[in-house]
N, C-alpha and C. Protein backbone atom coordinates (compact mmCIF):
# COMPACT_ATOMS: atom_id res chain seq x y z
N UNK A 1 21.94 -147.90 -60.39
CA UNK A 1 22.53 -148.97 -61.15
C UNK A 1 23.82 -148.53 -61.82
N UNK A 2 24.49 -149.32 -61.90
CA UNK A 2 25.74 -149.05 -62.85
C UNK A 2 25.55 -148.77 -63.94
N UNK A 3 26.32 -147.72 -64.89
CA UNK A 3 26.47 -147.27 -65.74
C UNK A 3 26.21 -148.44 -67.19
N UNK A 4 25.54 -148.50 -68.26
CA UNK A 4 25.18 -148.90 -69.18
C UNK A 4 26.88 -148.85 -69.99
N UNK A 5 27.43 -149.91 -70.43
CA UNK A 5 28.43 -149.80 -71.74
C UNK A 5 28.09 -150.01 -72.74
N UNK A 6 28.77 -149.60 -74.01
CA UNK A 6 28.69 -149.55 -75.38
C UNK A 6 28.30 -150.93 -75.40
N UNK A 7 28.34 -152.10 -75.38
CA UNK A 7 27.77 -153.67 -75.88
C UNK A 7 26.28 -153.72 -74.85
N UNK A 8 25.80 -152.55 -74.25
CA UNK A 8 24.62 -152.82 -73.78
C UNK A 8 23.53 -153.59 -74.70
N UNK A 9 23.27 -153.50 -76.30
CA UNK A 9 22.23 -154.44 -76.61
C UNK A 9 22.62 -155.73 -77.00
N UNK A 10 24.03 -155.96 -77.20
CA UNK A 10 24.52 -157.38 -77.10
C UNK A 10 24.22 -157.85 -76.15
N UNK A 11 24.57 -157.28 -74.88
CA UNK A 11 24.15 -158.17 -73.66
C UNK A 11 22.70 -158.30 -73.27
N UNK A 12 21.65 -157.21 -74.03
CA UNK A 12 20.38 -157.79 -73.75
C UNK A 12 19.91 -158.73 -74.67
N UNK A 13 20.48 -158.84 -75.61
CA UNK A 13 20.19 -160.11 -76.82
C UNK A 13 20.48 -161.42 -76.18
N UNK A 14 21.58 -161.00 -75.58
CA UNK A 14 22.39 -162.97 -75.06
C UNK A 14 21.96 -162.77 -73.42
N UNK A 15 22.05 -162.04 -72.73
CA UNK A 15 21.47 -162.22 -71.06
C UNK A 15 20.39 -162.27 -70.85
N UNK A 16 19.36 -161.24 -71.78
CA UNK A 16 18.12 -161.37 -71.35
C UNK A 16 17.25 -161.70 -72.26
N UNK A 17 17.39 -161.63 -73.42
CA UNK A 17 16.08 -162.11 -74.25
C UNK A 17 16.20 -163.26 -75.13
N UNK A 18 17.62 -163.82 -74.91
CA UNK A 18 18.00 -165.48 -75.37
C UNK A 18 16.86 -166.35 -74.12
N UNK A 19 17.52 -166.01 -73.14
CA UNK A 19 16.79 -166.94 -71.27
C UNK A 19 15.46 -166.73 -71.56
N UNK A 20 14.68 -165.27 -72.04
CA UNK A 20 13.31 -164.79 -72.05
C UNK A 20 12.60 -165.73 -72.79
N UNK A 21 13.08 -165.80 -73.71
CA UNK A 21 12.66 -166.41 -75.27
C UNK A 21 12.40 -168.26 -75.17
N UNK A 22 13.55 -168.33 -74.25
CA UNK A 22 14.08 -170.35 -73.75
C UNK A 22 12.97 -170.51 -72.94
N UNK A 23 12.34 -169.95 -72.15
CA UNK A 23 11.92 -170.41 -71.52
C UNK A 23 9.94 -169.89 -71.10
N UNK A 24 9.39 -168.48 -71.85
CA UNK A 24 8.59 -168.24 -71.89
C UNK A 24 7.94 -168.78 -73.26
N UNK A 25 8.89 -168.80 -74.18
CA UNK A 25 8.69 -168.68 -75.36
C UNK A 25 9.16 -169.67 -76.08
N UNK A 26 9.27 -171.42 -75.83
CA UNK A 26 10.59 -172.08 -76.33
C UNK A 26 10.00 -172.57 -78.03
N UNK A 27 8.65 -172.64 -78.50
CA UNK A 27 8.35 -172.65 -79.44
C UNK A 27 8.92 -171.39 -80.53
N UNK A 28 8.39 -171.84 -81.86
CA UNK A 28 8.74 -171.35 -83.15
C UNK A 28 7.57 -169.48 -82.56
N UNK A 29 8.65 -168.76 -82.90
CA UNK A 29 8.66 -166.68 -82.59
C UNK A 29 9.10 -166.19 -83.51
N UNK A 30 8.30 -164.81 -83.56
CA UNK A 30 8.27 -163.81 -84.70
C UNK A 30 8.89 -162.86 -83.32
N UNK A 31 10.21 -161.77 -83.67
CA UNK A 31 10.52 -161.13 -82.89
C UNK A 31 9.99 -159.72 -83.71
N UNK A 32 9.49 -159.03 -82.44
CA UNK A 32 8.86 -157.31 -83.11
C UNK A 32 9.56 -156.47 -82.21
N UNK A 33 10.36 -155.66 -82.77
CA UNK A 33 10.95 -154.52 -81.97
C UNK A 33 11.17 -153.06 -82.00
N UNK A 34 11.34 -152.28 -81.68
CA UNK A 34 11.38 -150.71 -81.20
C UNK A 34 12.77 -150.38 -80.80
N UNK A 35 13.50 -149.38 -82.01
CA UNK A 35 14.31 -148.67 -81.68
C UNK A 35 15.88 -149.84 -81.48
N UNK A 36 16.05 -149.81 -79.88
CA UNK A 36 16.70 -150.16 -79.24
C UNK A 36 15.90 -151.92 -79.14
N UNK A 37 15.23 -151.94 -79.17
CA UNK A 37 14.52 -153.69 -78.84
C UNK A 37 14.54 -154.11 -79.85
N UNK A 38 14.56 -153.15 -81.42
CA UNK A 38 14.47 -153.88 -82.83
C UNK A 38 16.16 -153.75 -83.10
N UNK A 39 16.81 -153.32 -82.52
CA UNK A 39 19.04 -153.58 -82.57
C UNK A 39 18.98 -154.99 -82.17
N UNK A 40 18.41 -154.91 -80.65
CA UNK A 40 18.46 -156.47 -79.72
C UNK A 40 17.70 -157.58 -80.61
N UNK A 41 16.50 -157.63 -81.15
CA UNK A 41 16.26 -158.34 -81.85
C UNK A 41 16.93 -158.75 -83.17
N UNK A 42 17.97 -157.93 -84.01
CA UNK A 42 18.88 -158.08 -84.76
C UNK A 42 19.69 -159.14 -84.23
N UNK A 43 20.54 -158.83 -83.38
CA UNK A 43 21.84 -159.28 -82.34
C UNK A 43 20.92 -160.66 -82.30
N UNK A 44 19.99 -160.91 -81.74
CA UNK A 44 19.62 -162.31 -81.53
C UNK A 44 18.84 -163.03 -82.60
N UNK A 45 18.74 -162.48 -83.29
CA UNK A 45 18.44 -163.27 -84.86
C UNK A 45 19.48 -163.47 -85.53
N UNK A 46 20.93 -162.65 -85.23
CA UNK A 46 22.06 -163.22 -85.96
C UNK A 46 22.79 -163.94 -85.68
N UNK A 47 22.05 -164.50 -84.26
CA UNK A 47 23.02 -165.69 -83.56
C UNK A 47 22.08 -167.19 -83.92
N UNK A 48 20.98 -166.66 -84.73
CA UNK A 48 20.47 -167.75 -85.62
C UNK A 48 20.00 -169.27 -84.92
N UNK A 49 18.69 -168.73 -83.70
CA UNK A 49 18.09 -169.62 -82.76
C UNK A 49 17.22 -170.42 -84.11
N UNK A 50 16.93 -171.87 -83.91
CA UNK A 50 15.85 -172.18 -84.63
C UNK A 50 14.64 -171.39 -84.51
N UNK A 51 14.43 -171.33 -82.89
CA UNK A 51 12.94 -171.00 -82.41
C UNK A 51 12.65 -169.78 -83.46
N UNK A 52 13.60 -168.79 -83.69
CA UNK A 52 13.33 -167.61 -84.78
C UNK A 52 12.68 -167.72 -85.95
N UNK A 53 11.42 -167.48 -86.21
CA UNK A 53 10.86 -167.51 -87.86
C UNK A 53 11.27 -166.35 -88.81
N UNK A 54 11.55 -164.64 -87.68
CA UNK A 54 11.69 -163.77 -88.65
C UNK A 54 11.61 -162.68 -87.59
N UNK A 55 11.61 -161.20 -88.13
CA UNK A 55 11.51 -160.26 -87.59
C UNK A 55 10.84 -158.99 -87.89
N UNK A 56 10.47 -157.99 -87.18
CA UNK A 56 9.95 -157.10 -88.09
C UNK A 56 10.11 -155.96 -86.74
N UNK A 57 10.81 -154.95 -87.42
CA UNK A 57 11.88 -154.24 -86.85
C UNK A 57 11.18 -152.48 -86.76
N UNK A 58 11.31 -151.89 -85.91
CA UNK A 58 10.64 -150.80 -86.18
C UNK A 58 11.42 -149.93 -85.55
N UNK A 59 12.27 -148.90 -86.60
CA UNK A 59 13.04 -147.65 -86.54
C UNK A 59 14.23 -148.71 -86.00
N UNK A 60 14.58 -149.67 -86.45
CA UNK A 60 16.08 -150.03 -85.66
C UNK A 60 17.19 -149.04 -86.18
N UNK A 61 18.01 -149.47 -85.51
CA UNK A 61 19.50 -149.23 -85.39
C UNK A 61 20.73 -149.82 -85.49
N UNK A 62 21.37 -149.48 -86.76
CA UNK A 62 22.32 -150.67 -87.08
C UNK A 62 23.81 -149.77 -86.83
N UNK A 63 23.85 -148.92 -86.85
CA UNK A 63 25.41 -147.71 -86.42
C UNK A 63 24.50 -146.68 -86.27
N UNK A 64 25.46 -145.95 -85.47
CA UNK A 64 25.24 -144.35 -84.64
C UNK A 64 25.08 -143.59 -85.97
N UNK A 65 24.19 -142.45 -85.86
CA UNK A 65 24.27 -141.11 -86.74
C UNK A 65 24.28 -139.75 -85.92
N UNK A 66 24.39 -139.20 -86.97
CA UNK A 66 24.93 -137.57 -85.61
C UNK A 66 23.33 -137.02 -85.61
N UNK A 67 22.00 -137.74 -86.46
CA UNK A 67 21.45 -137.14 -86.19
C UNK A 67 20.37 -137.90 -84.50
N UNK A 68 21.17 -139.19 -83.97
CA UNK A 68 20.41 -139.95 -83.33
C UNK A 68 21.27 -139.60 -82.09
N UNK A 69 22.60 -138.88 -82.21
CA UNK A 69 23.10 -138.85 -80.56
C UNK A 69 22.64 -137.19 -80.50
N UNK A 70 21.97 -136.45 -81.36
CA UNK A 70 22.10 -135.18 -81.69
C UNK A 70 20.58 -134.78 -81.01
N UNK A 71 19.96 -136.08 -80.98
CA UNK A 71 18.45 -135.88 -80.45
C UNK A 71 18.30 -136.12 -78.87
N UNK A 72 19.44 -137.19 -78.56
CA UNK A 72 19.58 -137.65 -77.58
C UNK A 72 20.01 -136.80 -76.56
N UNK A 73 20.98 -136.03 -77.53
CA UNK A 73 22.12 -135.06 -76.20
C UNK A 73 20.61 -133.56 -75.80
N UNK A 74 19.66 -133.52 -76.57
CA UNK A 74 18.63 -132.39 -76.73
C UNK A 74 17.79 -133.21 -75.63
N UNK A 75 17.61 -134.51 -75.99
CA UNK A 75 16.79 -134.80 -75.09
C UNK A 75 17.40 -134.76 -73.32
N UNK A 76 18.72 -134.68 -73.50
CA UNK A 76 19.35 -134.83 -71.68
C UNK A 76 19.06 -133.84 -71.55
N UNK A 77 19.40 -132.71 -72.19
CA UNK A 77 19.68 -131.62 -72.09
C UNK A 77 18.16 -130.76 -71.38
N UNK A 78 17.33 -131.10 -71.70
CA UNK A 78 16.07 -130.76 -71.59
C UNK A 78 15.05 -131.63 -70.73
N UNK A 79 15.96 -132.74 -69.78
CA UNK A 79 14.97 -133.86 -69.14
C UNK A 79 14.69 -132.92 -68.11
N UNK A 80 13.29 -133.30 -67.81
CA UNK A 80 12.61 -133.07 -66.65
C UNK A 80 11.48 -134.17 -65.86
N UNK A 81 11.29 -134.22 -65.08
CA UNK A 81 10.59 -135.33 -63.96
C UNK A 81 9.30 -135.34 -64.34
N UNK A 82 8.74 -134.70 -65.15
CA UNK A 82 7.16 -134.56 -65.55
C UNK A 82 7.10 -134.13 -66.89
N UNK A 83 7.65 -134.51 -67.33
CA UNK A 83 7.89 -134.42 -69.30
C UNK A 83 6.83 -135.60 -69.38
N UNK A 84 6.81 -135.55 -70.68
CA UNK A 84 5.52 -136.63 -71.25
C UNK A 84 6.55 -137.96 -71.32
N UNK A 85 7.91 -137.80 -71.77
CA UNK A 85 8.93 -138.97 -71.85
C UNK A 85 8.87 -139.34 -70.50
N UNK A 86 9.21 -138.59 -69.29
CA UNK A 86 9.76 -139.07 -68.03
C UNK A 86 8.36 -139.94 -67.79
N UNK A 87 7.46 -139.76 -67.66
CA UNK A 87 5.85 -140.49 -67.23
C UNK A 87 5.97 -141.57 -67.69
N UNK A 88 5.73 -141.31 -69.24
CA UNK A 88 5.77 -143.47 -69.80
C UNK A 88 6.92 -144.01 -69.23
N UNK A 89 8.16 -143.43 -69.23
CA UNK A 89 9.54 -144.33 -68.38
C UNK A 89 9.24 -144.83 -66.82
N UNK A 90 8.25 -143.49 -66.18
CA UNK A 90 7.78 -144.21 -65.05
C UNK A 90 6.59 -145.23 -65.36
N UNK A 91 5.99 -145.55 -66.13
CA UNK A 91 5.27 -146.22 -66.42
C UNK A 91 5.66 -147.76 -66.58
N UNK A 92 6.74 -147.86 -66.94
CA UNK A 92 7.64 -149.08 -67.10
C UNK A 92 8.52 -149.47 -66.50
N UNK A 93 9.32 -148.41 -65.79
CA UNK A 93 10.73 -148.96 -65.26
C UNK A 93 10.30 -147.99 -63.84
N UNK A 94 10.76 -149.09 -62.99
CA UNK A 94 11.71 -149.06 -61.54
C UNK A 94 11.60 -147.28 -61.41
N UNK A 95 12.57 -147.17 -61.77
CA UNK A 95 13.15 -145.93 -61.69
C UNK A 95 13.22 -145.49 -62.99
N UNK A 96 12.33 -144.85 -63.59
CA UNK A 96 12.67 -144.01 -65.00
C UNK A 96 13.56 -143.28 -65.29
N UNK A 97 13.83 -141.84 -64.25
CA UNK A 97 14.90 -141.31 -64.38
C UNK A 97 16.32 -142.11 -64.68
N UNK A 98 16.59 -143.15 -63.86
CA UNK A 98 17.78 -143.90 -63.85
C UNK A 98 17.67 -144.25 -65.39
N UNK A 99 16.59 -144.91 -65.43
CA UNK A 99 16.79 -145.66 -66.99
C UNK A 99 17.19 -144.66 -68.00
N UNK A 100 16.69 -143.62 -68.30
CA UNK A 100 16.83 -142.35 -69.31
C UNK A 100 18.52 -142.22 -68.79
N UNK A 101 18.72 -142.10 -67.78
CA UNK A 101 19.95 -141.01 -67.68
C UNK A 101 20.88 -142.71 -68.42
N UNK A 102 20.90 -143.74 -67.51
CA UNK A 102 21.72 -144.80 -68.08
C UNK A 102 22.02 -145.36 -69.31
N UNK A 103 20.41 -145.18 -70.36
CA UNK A 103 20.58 -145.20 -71.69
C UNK A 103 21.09 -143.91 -72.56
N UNK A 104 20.70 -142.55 -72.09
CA UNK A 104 21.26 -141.72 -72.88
C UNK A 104 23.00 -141.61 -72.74
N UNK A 105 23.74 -141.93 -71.16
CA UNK A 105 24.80 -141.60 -71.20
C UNK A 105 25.56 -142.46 -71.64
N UNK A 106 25.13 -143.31 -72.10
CA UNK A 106 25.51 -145.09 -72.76
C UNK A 106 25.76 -144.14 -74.45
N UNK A 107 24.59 -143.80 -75.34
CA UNK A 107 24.94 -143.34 -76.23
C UNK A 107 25.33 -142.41 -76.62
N UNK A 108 25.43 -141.52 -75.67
CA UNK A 108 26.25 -140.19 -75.43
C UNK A 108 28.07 -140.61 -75.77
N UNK A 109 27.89 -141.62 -75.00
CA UNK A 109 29.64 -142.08 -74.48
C UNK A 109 30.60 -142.24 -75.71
N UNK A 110 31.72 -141.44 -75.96
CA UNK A 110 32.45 -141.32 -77.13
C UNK A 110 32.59 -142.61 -77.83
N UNK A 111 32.79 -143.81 -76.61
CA UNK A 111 32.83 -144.97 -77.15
C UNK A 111 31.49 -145.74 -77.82
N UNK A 112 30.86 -145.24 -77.54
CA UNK A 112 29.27 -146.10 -78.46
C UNK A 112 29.62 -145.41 -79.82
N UNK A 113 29.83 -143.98 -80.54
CA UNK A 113 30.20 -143.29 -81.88
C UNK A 113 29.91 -145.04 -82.75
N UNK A 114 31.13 -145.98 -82.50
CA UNK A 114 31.75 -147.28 -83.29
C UNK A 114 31.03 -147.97 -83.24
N UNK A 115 29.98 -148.00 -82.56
CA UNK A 115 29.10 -149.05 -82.04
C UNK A 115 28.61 -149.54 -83.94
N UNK A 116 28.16 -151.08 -83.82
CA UNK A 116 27.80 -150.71 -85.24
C UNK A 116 27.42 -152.69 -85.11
N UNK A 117 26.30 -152.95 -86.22
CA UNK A 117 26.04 -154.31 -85.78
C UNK A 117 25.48 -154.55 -87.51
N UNK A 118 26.64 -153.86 -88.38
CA UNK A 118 26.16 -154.88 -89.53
C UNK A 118 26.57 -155.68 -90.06
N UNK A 119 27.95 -156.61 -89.13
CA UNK A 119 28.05 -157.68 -89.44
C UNK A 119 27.30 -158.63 -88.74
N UNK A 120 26.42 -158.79 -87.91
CA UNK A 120 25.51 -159.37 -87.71
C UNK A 120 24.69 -159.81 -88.69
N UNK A 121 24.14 -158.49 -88.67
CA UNK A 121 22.61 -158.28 -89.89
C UNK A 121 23.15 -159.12 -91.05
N UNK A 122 24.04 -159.14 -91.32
CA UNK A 122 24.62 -160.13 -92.44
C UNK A 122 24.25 -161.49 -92.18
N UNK A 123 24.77 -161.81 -90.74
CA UNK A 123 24.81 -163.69 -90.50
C UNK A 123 23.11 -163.64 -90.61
N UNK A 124 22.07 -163.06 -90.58
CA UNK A 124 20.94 -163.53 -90.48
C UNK A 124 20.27 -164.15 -91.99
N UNK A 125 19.57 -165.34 -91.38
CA UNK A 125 19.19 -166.30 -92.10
C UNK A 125 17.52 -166.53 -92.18
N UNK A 126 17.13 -165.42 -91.38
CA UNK A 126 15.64 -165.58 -91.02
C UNK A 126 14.96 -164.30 -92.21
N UNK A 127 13.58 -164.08 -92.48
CA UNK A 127 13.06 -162.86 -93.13
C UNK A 127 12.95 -161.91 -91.99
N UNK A 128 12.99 -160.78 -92.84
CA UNK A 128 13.15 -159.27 -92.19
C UNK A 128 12.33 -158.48 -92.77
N UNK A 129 11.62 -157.39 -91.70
CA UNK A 129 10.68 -156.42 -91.73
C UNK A 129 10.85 -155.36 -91.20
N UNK A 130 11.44 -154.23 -92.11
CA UNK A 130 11.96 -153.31 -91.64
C UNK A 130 11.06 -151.88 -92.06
N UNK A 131 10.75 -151.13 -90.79
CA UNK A 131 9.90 -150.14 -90.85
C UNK A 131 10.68 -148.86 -90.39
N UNK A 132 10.42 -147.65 -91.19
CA UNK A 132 11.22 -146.45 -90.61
C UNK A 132 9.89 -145.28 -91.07
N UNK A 133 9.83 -144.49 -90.11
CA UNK A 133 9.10 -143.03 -90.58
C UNK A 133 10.39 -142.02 -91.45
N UNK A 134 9.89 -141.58 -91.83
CA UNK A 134 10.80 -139.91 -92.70
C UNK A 134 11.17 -139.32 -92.13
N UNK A 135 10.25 -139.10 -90.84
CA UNK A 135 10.42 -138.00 -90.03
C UNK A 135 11.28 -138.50 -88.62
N UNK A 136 11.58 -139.39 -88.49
CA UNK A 136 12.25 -139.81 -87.33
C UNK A 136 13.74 -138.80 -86.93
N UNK A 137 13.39 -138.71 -85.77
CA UNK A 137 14.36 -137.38 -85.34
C UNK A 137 16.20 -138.42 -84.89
N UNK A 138 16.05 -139.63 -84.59
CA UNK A 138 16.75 -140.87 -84.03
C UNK A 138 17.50 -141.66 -85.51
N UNK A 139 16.95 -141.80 -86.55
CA UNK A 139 17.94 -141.96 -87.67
C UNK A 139 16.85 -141.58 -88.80
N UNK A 140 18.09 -142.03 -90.18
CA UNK A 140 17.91 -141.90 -91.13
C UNK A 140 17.08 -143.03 -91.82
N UNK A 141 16.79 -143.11 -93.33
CA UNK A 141 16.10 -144.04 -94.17
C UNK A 141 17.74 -144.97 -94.39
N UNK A 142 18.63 -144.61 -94.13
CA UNK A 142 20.10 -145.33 -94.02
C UNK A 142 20.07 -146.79 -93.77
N UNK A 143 19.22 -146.89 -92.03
CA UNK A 143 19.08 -147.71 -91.49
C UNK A 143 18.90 -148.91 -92.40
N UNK A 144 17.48 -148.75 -93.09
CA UNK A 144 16.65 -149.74 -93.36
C UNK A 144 17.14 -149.84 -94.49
N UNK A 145 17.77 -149.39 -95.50
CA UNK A 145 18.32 -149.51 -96.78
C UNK A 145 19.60 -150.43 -96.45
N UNK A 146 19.87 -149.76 -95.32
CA UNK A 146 21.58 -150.81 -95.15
C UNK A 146 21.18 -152.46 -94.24
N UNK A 147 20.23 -152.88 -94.23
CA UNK A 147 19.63 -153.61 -93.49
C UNK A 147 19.18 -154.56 -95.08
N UNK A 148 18.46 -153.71 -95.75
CA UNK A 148 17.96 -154.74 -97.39
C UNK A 148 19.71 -154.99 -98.27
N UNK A 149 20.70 -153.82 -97.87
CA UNK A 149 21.76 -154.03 -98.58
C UNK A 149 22.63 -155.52 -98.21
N UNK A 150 22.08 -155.63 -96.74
CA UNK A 150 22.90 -156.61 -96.11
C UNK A 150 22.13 -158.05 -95.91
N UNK A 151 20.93 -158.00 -96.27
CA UNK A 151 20.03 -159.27 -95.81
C UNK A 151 18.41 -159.36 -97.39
N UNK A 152 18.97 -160.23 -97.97
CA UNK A 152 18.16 -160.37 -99.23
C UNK A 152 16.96 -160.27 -99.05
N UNK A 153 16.25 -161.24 -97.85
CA UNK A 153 15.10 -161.23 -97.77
C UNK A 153 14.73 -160.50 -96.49
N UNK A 154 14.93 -159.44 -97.12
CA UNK A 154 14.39 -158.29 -96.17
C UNK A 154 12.93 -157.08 -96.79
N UNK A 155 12.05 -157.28 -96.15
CA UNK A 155 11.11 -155.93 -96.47
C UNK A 155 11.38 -154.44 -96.59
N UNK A 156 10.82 -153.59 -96.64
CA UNK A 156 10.81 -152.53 -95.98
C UNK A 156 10.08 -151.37 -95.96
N UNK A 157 9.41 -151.08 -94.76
CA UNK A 157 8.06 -150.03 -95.55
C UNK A 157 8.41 -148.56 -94.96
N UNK A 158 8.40 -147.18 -95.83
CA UNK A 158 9.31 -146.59 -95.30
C UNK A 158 7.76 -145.48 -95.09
N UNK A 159 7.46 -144.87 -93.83
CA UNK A 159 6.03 -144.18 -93.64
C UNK A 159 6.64 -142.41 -94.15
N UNK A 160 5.58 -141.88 -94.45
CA UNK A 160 5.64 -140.56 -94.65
C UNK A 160 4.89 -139.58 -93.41
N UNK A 161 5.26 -138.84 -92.80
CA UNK A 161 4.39 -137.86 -91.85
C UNK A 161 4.73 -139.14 -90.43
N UNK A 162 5.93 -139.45 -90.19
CA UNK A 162 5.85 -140.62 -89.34
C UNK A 162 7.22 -140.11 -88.53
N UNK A 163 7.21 -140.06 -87.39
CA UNK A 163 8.43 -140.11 -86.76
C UNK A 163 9.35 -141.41 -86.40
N UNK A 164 9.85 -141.32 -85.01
CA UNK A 164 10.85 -142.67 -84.79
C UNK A 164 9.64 -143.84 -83.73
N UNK A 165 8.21 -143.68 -84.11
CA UNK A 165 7.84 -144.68 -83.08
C UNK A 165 6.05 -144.89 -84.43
N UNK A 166 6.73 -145.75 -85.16
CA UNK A 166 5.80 -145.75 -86.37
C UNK A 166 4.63 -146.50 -86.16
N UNK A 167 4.40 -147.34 -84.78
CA UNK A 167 3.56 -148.21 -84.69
C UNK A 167 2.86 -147.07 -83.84
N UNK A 168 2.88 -145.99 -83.22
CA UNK A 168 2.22 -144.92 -82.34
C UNK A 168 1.94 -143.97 -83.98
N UNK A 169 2.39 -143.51 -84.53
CA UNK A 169 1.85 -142.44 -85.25
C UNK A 169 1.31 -142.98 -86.56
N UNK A 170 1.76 -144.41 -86.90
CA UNK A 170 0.97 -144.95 -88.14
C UNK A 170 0.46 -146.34 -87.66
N UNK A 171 -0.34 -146.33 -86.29
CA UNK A 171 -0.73 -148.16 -86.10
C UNK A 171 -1.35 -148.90 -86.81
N UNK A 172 -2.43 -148.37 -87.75
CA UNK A 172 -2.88 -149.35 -88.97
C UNK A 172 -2.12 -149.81 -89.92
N UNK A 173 -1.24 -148.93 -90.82
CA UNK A 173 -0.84 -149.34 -91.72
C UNK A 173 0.50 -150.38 -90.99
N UNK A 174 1.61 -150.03 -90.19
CA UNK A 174 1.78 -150.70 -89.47
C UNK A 174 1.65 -152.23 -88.64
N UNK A 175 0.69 -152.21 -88.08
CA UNK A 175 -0.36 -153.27 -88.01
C UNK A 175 -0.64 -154.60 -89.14
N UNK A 176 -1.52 -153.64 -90.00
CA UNK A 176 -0.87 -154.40 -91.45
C UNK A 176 -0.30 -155.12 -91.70
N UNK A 177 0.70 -153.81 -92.03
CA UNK A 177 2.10 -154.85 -92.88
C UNK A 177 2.87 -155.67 -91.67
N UNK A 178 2.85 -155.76 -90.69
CA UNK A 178 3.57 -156.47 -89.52
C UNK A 178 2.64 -158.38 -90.35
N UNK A 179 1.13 -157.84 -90.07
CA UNK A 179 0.70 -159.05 -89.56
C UNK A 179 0.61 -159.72 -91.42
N UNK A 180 0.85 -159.17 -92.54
CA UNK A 180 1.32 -159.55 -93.34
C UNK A 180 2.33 -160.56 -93.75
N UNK A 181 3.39 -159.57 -93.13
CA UNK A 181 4.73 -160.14 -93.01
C UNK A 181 4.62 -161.84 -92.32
N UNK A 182 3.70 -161.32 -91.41
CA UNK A 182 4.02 -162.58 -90.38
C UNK A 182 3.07 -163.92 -91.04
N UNK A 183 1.99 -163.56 -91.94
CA UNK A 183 1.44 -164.50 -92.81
C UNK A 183 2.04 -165.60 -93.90
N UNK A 184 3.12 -164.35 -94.51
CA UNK A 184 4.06 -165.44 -95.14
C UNK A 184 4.98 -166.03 -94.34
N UNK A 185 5.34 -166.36 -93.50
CA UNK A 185 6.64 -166.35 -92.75
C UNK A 185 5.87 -168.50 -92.93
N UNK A 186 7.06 -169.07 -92.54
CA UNK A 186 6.91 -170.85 -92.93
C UNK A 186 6.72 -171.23 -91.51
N UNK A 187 5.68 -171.80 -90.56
CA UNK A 187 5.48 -172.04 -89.48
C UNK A 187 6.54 -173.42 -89.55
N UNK A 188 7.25 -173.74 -88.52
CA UNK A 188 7.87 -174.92 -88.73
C UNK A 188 7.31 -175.33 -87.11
């Protein structure tokens, strides 16, 4: 496949999970995301669909840090075809390898550094649920602080002993507060 560019989660917000959403999903949605799926779920909550009730975001990403391309360039650096990463990627995608090499060299690329989506996070009008571990090797507690700095009604539960995939190393509490969140949220 062709090379991934810097607006890669813009274009999965508006190509693929606007169409996903229209048409699997055209009723009132709570968007839950991971990493890279909780950026895309940003991007398409700030384009402010009705169908959107809210979000609840796990380890997103709102700008690059040196400690998230710093994990990334360790992780190229060290891919192999039978790593515990390469397996779940075959587990999901086509071609795993492709996918790893296309997303890491996407944020590798001098031009992603600028990448940055908090004027978005601003236009949003929906509630926000923002989850980060301490220990996440992919960003900082930055994230989620600059996410409540930019959006009033925003949560945020920050885990201790938790890396960058908080619903795998903390799924109860997690769990939880997700289906919390989603209790208050105003069914329309």
């Amino acid at each position: 496949g062709a090379p991934l560019t810097p607006d890669f989660m813009h274009r999965a917000a508006d190509d693929e999970l606007a169409p996903l959403l229209a048409t699997r999903c055209p009723g009132p949605a709570i968007l839950v995301g991971h990493s890279d799926g909780a950026s895309i779920a940003l991007i398409h909550a700030s384009r402010q669909p009705p169908s959107i009730l809210g979000a609840a975001l796990l380890a997103p990403h709102l700008f690059v840090e040196p400690v998230c391309t710093e994990s990334i360039a360790a992780l190229a650096r060290d891919w192999h075809p039978e790593s515990r990463l390469a397996r779940a990627l075959a587990r999901h995608h086509r071609d795993g390898a492709l996918t790893f090499r296309r997303w890491s060299e996407a944020w590798l690329d001098p031009r992603f550094a600028d990448w940055n989506i908090e004027s978005e996070v601003a236009r949003i009008d929906r509630p926000l649920l923002a989850i980060q571990g301490r220990d996440d090797q992919y960003g900082t507690m930055r994230q989620i602080d600059r996410i409540r700095e930019l959006h009033a009604d925003t949560e945020s539960m920050k885990l201790d002993r938790c890396g960058h995939s908080p619903h795998v190393d903390r799924p109860d509490e997690v769990i939880a507060r997700i289906a919390a969140f989603v209790a208050r949220l105003p069914i329309r």
